[in-house]
N, C-alpha and C. Protein backbone atom coordinates (compact mmCIF):
# COMPACT_ATOMS: atom_id res chain seq x y z
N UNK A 1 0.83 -1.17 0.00
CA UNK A 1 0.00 0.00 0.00
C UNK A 1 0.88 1.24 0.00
N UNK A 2 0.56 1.83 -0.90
CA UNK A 2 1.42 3.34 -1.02
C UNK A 2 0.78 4.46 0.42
N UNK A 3 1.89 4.99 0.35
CA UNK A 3 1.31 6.08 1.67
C UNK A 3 1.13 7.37 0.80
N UNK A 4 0.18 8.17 1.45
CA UNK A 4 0.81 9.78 0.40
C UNK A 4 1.10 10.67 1.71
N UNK A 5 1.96 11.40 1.42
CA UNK A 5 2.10 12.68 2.38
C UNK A 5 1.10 13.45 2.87
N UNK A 6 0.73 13.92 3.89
CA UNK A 6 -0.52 14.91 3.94
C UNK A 6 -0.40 15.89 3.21
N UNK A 7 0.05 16.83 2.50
CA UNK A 7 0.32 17.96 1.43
C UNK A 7 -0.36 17.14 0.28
N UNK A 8 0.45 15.96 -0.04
CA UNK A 8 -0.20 15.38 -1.13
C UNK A 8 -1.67 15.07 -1.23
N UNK A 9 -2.29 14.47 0.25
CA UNK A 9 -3.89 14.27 0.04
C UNK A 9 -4.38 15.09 0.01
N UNK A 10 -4.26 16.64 0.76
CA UNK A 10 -4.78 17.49 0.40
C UNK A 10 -5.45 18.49 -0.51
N UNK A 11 -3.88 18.47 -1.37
CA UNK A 11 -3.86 18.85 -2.49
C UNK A 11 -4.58 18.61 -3.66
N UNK A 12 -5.05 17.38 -3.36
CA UNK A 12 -5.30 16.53 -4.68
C UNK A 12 -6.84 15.99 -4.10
N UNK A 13 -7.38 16.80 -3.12
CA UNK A 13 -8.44 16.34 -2.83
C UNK A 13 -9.81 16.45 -3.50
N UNK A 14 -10.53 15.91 -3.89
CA UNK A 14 -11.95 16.00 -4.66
C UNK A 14 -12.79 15.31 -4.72
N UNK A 15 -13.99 16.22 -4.36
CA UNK A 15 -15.20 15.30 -3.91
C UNK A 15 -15.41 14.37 -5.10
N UNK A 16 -17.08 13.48 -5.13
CA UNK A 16 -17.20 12.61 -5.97
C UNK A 16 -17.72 12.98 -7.43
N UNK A 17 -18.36 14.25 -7.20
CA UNK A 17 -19.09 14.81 -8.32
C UNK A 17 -18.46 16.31 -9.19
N UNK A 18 -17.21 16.40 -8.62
CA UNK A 18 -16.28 17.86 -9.18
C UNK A 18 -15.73 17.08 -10.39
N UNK A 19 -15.63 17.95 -11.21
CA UNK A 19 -15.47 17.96 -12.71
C UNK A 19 -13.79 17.59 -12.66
N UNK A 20 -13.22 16.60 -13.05
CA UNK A 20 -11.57 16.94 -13.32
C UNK A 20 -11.53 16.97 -14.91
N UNK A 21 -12.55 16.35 -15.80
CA UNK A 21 -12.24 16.64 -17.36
C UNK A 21 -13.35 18.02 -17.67
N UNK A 22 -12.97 19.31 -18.03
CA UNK A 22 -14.44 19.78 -18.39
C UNK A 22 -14.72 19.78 -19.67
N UNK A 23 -13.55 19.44 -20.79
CA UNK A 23 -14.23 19.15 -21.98
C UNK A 23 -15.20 17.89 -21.94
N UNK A 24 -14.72 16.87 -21.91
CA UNK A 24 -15.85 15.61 -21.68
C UNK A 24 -16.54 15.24 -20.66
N UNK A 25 -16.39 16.39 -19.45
CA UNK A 25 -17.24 15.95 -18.53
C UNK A 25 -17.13 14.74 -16.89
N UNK A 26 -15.65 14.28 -17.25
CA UNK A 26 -15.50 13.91 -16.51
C UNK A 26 -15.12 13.71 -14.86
N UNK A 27 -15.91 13.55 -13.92
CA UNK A 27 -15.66 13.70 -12.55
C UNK A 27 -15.00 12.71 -11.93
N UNK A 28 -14.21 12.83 -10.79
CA UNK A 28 -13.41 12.11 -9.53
C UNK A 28 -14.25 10.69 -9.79
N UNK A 29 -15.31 10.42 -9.81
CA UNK A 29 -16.36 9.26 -9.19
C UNK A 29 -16.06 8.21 -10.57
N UNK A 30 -16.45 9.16 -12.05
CA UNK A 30 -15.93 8.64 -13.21
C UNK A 30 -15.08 7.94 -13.32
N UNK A 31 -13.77 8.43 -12.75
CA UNK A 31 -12.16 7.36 -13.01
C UNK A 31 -12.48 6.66 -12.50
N UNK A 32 -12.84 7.37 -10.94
CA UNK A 32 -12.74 5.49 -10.31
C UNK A 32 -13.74 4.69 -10.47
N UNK A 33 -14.75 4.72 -11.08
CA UNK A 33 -15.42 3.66 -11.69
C UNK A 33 -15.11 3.00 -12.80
N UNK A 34 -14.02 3.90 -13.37
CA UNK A 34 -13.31 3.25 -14.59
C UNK A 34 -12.07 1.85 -14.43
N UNK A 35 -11.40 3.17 -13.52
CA UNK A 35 -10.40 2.13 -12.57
C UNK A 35 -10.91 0.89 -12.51
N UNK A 36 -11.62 1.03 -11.35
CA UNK A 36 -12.72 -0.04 -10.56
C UNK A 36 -13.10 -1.22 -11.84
N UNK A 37 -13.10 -0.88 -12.74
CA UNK A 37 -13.71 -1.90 -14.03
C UNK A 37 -12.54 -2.65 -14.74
N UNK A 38 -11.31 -1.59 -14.58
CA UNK A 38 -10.72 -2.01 -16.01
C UNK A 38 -9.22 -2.30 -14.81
N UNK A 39 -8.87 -2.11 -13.54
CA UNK A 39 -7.87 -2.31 -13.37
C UNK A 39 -6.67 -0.83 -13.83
N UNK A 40 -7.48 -0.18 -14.54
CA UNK A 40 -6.68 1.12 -14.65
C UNK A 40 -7.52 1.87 -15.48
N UNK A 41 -7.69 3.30 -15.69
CA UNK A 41 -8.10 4.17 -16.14
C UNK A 41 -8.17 4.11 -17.74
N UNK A 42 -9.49 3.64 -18.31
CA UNK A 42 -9.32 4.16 -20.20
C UNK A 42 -9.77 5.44 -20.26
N UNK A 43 -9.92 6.56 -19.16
CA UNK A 43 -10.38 7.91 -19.69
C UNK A 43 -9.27 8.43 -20.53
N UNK A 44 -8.33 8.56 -19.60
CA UNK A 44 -7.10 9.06 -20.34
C UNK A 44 -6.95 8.87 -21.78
N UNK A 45 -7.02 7.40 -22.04
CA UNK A 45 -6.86 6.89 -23.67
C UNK A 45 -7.65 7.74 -24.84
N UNK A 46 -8.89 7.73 -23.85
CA UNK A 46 -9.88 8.75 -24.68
C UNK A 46 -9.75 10.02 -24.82
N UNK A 47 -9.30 10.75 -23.75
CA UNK A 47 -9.05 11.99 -24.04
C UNK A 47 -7.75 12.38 -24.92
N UNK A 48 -6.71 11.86 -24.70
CA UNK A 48 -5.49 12.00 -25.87
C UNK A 48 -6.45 11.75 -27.35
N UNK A 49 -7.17 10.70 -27.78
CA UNK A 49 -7.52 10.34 -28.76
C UNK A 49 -8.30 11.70 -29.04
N UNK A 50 -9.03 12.24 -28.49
CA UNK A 50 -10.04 13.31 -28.31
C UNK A 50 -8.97 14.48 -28.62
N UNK A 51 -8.31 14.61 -27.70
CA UNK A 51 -7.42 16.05 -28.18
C UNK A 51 -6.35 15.64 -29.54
N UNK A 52 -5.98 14.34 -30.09
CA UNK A 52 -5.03 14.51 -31.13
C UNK A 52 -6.83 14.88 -32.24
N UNK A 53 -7.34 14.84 -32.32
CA UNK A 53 -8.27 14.89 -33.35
C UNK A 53 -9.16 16.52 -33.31
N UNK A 54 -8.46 17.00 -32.29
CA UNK A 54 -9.05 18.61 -31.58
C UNK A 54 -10.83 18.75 -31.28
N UNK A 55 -10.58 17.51 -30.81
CA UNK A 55 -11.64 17.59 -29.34
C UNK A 55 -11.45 18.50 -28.37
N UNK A 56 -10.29 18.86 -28.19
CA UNK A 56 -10.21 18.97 -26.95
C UNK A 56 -10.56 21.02 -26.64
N UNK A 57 -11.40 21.37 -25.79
CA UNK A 57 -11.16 23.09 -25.67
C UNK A 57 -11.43 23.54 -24.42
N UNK A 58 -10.38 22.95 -23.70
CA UNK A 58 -10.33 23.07 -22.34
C UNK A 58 -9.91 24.71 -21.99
N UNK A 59 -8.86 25.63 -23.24
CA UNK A 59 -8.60 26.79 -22.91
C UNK A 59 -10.06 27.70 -22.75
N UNK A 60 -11.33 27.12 -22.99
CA UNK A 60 -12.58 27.63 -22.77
C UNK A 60 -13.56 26.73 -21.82
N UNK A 61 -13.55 25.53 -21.95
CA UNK A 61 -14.26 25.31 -20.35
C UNK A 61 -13.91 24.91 -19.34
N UNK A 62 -12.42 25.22 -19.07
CA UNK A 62 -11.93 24.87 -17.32
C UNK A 62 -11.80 26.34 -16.82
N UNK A 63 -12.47 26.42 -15.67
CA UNK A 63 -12.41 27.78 -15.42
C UNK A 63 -10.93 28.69 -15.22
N UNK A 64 -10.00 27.75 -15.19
CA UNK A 64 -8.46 27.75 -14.84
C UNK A 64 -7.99 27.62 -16.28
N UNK A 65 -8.23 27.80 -17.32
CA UNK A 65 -7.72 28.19 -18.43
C UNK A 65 -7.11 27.10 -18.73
N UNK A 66 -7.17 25.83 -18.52
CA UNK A 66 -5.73 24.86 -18.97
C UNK A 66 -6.80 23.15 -19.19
């Protein structure tokens, strides 16, 4: 079992329903139900696939510009 630092849990903390993708929509609860299925995350796969094809316009819906 990995430990994380307290800075680290903090940091990186997010409820179940906060947005971490806002082009596609995806929330905290999302991965890990993905996780949870696949043994590791296919969001990711999708979103690279999504942004090499310019899906992606996060410089307009993350409120943090990125």
């Amino acid at each position: 079992m990995i430990k994380l630092s307290p800075s680290i849990k903090n940091k990186n903390h997010f409820k179940d329903d906060d947005l971490i993708c806002y082009c596609f929509n995806y929330t905290k609860k999302d991965i890990e139900k993905d996780f949870d299925k696949n043994g590791y995350s296919t969001i990711l796969g999708k979103i690279k696939k999504e942004k090499s094809i310019g899906g992606c316009n996060c410089a307009v819906k993350n409120p943090k510009g990125k």
